[in-house]
Protein backbone atom coordinates (compact mmCIF):
# COMPACT_ATOMS: atom_id res chain seq x y z
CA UNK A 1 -32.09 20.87 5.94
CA UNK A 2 -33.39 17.39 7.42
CA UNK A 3 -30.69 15.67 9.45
CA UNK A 4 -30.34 12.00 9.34
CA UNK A 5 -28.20 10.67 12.58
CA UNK A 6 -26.24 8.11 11.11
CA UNK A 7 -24.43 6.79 14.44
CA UNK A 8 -27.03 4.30 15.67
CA UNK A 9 -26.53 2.40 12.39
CA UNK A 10 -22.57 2.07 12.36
CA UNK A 11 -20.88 -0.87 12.99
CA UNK A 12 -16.84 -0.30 13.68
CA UNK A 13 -16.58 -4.19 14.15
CA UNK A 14 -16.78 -5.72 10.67
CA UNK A 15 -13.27 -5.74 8.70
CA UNK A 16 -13.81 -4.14 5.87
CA UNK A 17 -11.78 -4.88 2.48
CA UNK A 18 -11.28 -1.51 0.79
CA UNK A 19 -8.96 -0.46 -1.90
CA UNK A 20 -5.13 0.36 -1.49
CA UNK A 21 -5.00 -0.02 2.40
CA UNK A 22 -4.50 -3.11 4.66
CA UNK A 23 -2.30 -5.97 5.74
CA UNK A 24 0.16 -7.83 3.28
CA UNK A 25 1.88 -10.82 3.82
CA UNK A 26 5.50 -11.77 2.10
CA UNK A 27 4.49 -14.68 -0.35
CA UNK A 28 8.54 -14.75 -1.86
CA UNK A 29 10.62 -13.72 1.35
CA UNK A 30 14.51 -14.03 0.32
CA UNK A 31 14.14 -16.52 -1.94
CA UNK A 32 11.14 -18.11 -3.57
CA UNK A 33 11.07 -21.11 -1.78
CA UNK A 34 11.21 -19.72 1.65
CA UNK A 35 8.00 -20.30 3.93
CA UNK A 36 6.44 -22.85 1.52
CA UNK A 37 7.24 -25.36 3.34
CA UNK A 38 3.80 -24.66 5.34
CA UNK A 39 1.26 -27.06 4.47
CA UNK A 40 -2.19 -25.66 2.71
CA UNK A 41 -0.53 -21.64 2.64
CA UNK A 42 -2.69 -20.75 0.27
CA UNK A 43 -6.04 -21.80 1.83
CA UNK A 44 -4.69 -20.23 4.67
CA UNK A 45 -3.88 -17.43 3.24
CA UNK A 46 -7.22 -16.71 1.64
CA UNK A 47 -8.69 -17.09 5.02
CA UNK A 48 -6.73 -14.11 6.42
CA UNK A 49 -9.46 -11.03 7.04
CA UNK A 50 -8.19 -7.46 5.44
CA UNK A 51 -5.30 -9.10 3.28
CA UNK A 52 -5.00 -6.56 0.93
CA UNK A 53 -2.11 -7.77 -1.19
CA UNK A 54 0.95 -9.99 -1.75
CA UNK A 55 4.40 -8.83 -1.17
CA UNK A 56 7.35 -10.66 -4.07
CA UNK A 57 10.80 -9.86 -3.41
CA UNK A 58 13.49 -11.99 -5.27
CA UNK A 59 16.16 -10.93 -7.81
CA UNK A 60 17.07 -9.47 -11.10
CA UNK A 61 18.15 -12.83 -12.08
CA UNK A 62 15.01 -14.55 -12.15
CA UNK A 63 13.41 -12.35 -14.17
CA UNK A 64 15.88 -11.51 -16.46
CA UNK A 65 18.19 -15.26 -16.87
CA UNK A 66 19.87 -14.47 -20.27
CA UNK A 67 19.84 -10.39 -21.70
CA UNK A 68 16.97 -9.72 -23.08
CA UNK A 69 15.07 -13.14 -22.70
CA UNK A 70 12.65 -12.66 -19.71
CA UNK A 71 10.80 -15.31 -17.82
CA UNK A 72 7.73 -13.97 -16.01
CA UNK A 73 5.80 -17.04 -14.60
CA UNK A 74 6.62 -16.29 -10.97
CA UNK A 75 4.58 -12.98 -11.33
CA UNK A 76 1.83 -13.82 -13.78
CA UNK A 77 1.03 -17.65 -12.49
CA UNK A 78 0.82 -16.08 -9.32
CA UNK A 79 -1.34 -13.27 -10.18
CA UNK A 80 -3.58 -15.46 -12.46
CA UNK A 81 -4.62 -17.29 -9.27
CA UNK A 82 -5.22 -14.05 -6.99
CA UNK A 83 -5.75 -11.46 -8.74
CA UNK A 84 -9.76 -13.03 -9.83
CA UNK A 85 -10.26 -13.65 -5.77
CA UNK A 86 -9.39 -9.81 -5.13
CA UNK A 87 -6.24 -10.25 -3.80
CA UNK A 88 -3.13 -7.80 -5.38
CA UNK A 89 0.41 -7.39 -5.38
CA UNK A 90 3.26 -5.39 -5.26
CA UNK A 91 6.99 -6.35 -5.69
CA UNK A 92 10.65 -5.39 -4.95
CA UNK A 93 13.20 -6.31 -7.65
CA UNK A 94 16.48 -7.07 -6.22
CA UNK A 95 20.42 -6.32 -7.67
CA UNK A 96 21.66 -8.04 -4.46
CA UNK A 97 20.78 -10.85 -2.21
CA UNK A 98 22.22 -13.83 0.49
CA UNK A 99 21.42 -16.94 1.70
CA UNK A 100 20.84 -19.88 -0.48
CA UNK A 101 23.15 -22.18 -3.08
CA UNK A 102 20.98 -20.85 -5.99
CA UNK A 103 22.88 -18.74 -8.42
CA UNK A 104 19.99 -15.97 -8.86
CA UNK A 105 20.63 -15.99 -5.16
CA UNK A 106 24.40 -15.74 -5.45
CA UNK A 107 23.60 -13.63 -8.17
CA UNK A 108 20.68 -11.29 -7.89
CA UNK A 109 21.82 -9.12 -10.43
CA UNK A 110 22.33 -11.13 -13.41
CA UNK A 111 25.67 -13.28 -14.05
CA UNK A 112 25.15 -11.82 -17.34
CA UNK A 113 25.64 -8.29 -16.81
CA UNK A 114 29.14 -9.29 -15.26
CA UNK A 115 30.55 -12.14 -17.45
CA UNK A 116 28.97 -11.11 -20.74
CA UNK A 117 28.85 -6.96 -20.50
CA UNK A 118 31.32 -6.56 -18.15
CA UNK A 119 30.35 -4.56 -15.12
CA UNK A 120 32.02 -4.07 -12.57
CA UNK A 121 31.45 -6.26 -8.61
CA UNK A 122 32.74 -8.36 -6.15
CA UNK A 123 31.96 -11.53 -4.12
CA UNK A 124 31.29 -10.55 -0.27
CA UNK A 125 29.99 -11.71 2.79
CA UNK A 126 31.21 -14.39 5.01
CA UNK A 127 31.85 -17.09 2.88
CA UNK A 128 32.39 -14.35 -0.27
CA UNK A 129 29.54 -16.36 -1.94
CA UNK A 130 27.54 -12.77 -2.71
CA UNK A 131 28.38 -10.89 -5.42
CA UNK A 132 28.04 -7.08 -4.91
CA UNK A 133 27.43 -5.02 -8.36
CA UNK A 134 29.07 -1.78 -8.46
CA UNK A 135 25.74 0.28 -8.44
CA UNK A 136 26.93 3.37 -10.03
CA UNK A 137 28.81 1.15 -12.95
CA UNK A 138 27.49 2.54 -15.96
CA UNK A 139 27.32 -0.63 -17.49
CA UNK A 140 25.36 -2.28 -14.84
CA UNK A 141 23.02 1.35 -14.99
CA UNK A 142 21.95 0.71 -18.73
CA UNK A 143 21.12 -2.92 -18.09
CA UNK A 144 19.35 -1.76 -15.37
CA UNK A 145 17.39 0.58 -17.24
CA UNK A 146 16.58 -1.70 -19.97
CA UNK A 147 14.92 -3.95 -17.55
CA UNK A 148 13.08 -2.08 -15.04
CA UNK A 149 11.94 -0.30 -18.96
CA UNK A 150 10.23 -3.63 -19.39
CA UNK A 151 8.78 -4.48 -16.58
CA UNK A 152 6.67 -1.60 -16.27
CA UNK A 153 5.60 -2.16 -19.75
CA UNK A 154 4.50 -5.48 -18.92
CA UNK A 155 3.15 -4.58 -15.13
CA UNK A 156 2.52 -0.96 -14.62
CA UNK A 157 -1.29 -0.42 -15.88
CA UNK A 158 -1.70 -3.62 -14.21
CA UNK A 159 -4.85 -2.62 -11.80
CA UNK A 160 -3.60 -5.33 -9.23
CA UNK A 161 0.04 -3.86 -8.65
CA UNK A 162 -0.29 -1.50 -5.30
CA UNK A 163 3.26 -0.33 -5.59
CA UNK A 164 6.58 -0.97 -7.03
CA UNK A 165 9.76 -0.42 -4.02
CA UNK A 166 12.75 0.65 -5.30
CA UNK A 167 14.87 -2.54 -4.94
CA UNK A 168 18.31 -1.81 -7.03
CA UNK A 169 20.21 -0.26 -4.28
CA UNK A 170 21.63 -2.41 -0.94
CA UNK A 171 21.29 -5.25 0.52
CA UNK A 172 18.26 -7.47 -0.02
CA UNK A 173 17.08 -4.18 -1.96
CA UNK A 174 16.36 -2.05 1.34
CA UNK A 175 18.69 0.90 0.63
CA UNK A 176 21.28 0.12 3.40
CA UNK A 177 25.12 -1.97 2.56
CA UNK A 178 25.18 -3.90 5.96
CA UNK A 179 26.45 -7.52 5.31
CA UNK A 180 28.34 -5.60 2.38
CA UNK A 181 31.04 -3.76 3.95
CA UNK A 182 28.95 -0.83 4.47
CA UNK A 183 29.50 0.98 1.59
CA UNK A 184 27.79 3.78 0.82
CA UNK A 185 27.35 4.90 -2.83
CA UNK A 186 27.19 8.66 -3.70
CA UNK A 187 23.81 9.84 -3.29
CA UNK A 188 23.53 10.46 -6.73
CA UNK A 189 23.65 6.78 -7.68
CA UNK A 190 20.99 6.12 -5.48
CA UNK A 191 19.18 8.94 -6.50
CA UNK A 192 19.70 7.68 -10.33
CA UNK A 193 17.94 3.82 -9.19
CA UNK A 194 15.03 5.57 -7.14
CA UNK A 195 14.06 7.94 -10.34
CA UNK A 196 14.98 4.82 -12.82
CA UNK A 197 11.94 2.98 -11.23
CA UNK A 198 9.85 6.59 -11.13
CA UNK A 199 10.20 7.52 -14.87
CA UNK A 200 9.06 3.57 -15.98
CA UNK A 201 6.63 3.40 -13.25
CA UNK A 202 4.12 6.20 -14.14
CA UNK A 203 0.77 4.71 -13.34
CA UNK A 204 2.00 2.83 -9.92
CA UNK A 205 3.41 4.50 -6.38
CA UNK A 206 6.91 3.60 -6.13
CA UNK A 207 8.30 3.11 -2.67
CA UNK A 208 11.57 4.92 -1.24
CA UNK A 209 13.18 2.88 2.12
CA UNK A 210 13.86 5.12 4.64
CA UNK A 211 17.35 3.28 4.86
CA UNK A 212 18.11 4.84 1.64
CA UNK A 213 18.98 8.18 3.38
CA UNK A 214 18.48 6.95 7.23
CA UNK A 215 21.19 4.64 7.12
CA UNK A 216 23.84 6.67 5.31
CA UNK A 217 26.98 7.07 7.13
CA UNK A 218 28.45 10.00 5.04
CA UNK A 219 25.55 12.55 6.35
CA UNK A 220 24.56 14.60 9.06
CA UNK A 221 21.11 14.20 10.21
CA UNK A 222 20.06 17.84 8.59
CA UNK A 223 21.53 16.42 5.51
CA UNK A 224 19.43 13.11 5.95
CA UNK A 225 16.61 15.70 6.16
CA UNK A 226 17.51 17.65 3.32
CA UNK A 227 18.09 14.34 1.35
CA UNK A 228 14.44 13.17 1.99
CA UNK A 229 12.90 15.97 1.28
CA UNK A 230 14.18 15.56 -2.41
CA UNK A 231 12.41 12.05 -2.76
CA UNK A 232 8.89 13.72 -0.50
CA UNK A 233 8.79 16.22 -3.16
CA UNK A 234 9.49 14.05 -6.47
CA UNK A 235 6.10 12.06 -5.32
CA UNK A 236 7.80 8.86 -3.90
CA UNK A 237 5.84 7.05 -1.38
CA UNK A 238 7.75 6.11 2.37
CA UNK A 239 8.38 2.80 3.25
CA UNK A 240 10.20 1.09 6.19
CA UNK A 241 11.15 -2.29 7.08
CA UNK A 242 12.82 -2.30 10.36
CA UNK A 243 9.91 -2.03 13.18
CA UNK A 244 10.76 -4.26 16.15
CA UNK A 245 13.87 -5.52 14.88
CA UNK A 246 16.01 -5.76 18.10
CA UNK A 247 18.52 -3.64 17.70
CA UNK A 248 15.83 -0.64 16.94
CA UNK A 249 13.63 -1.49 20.03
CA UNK A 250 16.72 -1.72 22.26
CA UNK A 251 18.11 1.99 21.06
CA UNK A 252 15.06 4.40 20.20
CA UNK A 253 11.66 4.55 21.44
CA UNK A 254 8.71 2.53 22.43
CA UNK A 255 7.77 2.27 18.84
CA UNK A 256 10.65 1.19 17.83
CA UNK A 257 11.55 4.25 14.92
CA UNK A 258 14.50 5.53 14.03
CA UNK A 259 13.37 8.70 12.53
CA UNK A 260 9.49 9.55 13.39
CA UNK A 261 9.78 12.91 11.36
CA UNK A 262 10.73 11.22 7.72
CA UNK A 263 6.55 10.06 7.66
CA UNK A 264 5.73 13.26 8.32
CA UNK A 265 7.23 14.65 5.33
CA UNK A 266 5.00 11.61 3.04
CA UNK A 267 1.76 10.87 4.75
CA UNK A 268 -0.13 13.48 3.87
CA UNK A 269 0.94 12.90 0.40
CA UNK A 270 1.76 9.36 -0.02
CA UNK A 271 1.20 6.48 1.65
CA UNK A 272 3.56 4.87 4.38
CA UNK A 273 4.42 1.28 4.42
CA UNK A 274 5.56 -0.57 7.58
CA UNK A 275 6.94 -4.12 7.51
CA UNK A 276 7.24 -6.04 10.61
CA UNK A 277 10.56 -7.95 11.48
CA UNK A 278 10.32 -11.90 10.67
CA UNK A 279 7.93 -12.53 13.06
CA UNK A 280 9.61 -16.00 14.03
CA UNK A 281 12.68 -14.12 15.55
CA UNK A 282 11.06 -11.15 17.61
CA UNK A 283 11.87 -12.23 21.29
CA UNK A 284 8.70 -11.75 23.86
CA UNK A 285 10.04 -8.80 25.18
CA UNK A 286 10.93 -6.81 22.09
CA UNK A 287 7.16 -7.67 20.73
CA UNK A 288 4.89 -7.19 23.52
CA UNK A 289 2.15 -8.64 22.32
CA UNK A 290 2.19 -6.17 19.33
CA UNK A 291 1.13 -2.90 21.00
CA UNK A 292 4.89 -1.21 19.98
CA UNK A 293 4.09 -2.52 16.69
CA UNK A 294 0.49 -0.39 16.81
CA UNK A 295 2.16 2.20 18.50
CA UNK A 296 4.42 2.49 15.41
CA UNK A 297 1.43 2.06 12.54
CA UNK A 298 -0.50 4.65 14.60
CA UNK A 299 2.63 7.39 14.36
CA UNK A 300 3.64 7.07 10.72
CA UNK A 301 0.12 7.03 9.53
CA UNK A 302 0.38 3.95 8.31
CA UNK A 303 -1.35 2.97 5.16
CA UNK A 304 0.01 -0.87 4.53
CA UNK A 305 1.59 -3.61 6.88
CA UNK A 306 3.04 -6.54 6.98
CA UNK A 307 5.06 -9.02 8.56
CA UNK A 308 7.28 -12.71 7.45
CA UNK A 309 7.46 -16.13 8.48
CA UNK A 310 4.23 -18.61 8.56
CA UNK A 311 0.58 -17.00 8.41
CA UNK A 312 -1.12 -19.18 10.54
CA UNK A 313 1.42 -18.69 13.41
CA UNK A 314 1.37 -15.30 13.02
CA UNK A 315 -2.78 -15.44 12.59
CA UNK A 316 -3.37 -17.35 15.79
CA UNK A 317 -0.96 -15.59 18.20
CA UNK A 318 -2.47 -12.36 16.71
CA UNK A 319 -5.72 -12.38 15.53
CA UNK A 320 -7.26 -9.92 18.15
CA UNK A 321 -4.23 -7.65 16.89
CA UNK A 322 -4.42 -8.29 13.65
CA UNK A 323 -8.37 -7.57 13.67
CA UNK A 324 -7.71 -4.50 15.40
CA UNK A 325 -5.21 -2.95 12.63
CA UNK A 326 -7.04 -4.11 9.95
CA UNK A 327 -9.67 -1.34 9.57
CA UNK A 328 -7.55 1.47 10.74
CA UNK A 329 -4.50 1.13 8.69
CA UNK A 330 -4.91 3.72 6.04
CA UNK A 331 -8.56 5.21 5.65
CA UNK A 332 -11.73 4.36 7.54
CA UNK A 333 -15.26 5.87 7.07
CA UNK A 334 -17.64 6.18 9.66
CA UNK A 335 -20.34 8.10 8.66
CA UNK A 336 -21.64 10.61 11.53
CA UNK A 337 -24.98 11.65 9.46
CA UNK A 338 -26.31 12.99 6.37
CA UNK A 339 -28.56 16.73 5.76
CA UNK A 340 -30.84 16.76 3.16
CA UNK A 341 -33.37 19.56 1.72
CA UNK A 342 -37.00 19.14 2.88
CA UNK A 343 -36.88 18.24 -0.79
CA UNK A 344 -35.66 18.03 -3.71
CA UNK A 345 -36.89 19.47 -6.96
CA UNK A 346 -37.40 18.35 -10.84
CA UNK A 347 -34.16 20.84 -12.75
CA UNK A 348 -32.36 22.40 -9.73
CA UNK A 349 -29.80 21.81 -7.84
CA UNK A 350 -29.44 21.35 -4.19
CA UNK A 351 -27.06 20.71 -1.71
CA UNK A 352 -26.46 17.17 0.58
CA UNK A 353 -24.22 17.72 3.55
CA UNK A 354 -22.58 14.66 4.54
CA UNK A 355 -20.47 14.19 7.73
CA UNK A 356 -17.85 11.37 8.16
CA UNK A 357 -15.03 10.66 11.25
CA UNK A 358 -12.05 9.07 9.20
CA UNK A 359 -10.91 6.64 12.06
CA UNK A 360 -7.98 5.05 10.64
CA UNK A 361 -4.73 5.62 10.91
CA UNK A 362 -4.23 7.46 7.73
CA UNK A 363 -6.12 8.81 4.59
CA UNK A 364 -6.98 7.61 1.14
CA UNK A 365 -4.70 9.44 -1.44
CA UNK A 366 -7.25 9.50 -4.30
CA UNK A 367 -10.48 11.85 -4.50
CA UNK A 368 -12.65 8.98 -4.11
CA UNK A 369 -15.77 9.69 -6.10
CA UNK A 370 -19.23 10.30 -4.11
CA UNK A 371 -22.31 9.51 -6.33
CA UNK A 372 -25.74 10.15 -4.50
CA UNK A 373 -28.83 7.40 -6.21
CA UNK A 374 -32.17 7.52 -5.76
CA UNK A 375 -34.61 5.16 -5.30
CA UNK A 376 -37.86 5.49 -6.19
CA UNK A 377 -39.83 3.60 -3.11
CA UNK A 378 -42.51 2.94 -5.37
CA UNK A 379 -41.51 1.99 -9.42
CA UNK A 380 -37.95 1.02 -8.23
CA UNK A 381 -36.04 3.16 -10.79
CA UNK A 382 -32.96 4.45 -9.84
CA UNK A 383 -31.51 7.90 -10.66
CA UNK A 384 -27.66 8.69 -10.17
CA UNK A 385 -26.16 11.78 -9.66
CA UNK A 386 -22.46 12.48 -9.29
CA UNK A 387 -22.44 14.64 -6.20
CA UNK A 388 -19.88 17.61 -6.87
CA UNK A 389 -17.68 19.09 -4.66
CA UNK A 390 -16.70 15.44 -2.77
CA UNK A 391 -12.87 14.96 -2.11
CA UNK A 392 -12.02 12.55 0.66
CA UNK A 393 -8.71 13.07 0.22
CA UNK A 394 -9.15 15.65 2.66
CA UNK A 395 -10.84 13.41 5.47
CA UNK A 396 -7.61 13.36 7.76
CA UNK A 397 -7.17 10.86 10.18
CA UNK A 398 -9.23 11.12 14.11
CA UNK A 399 -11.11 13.86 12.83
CA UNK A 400 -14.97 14.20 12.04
CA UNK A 401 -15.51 16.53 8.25
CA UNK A 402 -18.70 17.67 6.63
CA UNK A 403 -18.74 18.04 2.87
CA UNK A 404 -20.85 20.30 1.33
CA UNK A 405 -22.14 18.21 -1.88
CA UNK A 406 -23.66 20.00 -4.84
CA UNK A 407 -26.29 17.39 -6.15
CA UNK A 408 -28.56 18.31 -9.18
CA UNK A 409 -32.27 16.37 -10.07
CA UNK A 410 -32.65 16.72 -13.63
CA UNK A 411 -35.97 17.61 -15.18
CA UNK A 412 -37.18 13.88 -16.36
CA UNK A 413 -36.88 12.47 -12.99
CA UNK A 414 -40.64 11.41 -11.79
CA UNK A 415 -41.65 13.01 -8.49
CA UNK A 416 -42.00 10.65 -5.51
CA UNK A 417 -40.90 9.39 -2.68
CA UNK A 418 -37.39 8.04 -2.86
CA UNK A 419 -34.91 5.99 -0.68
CA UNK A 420 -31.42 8.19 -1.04
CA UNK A 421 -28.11 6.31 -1.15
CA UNK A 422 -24.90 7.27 -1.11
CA UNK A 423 -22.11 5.36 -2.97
CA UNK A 424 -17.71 6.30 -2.92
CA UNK A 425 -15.54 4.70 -5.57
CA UNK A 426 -12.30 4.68 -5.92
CA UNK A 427 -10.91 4.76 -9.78
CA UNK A 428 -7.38 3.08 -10.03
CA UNK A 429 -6.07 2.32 -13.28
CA UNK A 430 -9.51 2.72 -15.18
CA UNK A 431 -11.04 0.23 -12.71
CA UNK A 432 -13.90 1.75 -10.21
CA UNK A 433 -13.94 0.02 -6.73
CA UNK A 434 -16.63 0.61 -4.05
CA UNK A 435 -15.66 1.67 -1.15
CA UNK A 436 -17.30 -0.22 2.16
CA UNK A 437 -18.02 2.59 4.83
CA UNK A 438 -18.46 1.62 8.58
CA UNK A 439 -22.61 0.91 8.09
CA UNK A 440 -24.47 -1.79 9.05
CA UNK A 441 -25.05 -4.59 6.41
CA UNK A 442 -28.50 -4.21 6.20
CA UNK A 443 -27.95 -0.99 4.67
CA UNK A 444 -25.65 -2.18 2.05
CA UNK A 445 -26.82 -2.59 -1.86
CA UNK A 446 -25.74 -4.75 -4.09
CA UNK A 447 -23.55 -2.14 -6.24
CA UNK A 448 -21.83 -1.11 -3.01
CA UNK A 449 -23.86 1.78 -2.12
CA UNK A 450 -25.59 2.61 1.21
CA UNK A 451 -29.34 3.22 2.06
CA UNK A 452 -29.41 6.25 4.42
CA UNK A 453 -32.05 8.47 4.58
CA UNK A 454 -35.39 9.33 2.71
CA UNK A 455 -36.31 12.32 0.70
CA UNK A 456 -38.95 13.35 -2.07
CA UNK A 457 -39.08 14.70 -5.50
CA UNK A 458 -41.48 17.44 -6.51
């Protein structure tokens, strides 16, 4: 075998835009007018490196205004303006909200389902201008279910949805019933709205909050294990919204997390999620300049974050930070070299060892494809062949593996000398995305690939 070092032609400083990993910002953030108020958003926005996606929470209510007559705009006008410039989504549907005269606001789960079908709630909070469904209210269930039945048929082979949270259950949809009375449901309701979203959702991850079982007040915290466990093994991804909020950076650690050992039952699995506080209200001391906030991507194996309030605030206080993250959160693929045959011959197979470090934070959850082209140096023409035996699912994070790839030339292919490239995709919803490894530009084709080393066909 012929070893090609591939270290002298990384480069670790470009941000890279790769599929289902990166930041996200919150384009609706407790209502949909919230934040907008910043002039030119958008152009800022698109100016952000490594924005992977867009994050829409609002209610029910918008969605769903009369039973059975749905209003979509605030998804698809969106989408029809990002989605072309490579920018996704994912969402959180909410049953309960605050803040805000609106009545999808007051009333984040329809007025309908109370007035006209008769399930059961209450008006809480401080002023008692909230209303509170009764979540395990069978009525409100099979409205419930009728819904989230179709907006997955409208949204769920949609190749620009990342993931779907589950958004039914607590306040502002993140699992917990503070500004509620603290209420907690049995743990069968909230089992019933976490698989309602799973068994309409088949194509998309859907997102469990850690508060759904973390901030329980009925369980021990073996129980809060055992209870996690049940949504780790159904296939539910992890997600948590509570880093450097005050209260959690005054009581647990330097990271800021409650529980460190609930993303080590997911991120091996599924990807972790970790949403900043609003930005605007983290006092100096509680941020630090972000490194608590890294500290806490770099533990759960964080996949996707995000943070409210204003981007460019946010952007120029934090670029270096935000730079930083960008590449490691999730995956990262820094090739460390490639071994060829002395060469390769017309009808047989042979074997291509490549060696990658995976220096992000976490790993990519699908078997990315490997597909090794060559290029004839003199006539130009290209052959392809799917390299068998890749699965970078299994290139964990910090460490440095060498796949063993089964590569066959078939017998047409003229002899020559050829330039060898190596191309990953990633196939998500019947779309194939390159994936951009750690390589210098000049290196990079047009189709995504990656010009590494030279061989010959006899």
């Amino acid at each position: 075998m012929i070893k090609t070092d591939l270290i002298p032609f990384r480069d670790d400083k470009t941000i890279l835009k790769n599929p289902h990993k990166g930041w996200y910002y919150h384009y609706y953030d407790n209502n949909i007018t919230k934040y907008f108020d910043f002039p030119n958003i958008d152009e800022v926005l698109e100016k952000i490196p490594g924005l992977n996606h867009l994050y829409l929470r609002f209610g029910w209510s918008y969605l769903e205004p009369e039973e059975g007559v749905y209003d979509w705009h605030l998804i698809d006008e969106l989408m029809a303006k990002w989605a072309p410039k490579g920018i996704k989504a994912s969402f959180r549907i909410t049953c309960k909200e605050t803040g805000g005269d609106d009545e999808r606001q007051v009333f984040a789960t329809p007025k309908w389902v109370f007035e006209k079908c008769g399930a059961k709630g209450r008006f809480v909070g401080e002023n008692k201008k909230t209303w509170l469904p009764d979540y395990g209210d069978p009525i409100f269930l099979e409205k419930l279910e009728n819904f989230l039945r179709k907006l997955a048929e409208r949204y769920d082979d949609a190749p620009w949805l990342e993931f779907v949270d589950v958004g039914s259950y607590g306040s502002w949809g993140e699992g917990h019933n503070f500004f509620s009375g603290e209420e907690d449901w049995p743990k069968e309701v909230v089992r019933k709205h976490a698989d309602l979203h799973k068994k309409y959702f088949k194509h998309t991850p859907v997102m469990i909050n850690d508060d759904h079982v973390g901030n329980r007040f009925d369980m021990t915290e073996e129980e809060k294990r055992v209870e996690m466990a049940y949504y780790a093994d159904a296939g539910y991804s992890l997600r948590d919204d509570s880093a450097l909020v005050a209260v959690c950076a005054a009581e647990f650690g330097y990271d800021t997390l409650r529980r460190p050992w609930m993303y080590d039952m997911f991120w091996e699995n599924r990807p972790i999620d970790m949403e900043l506080e609003h930005y605007g209200n983290i006092a100096p001391e509680v941020f630090k300049s972000g490194f608590p906030y890294l500290a806490a991507l770099e533990r759960s194996h964080c996949t996707y974050a995000g943070w409210h309030g204003y981007p460019e605030p946010w952007m120029t206080d934090n670029h270096y930070f935000h730079d930083f993250a960008a590449n490691r959160l999730g995956y990262w693929f820094l090739p460390e070299s490639i071994a060829l045959p002395e060469y390769f011959t017309r009808g047989l197979g042979s074997f291509v060892d490549m060696t990658v470090k995976n220096a992000g934070w976490g790993k990519i959850y699908s078997a990315a494809k490997c597909t090794v082209i060559f290029e004839n140096i003199v006539s130009g023409t290209e052959y392809r062949a799917e390299a068998i035996g890749s699965d970078t699912s299994k290139f964990l994070p910090g460490q440095i593996t060498t796949e063993r790839l089964d590569v066959t030339v078939c017998d047409d292919w003229e002899p020559g000398e050829y330039i060898v490239r190596v191309l990953y995709t990633d196939e998500y919803k019947g779309v194939l995305t390159p994936i951009r490894l750690g390589l210098k530009g000049e290196l990079l084709r047009e189709d995504g690939s990656y010009a590494v080393a030279k061989t010959e066909i006899k």
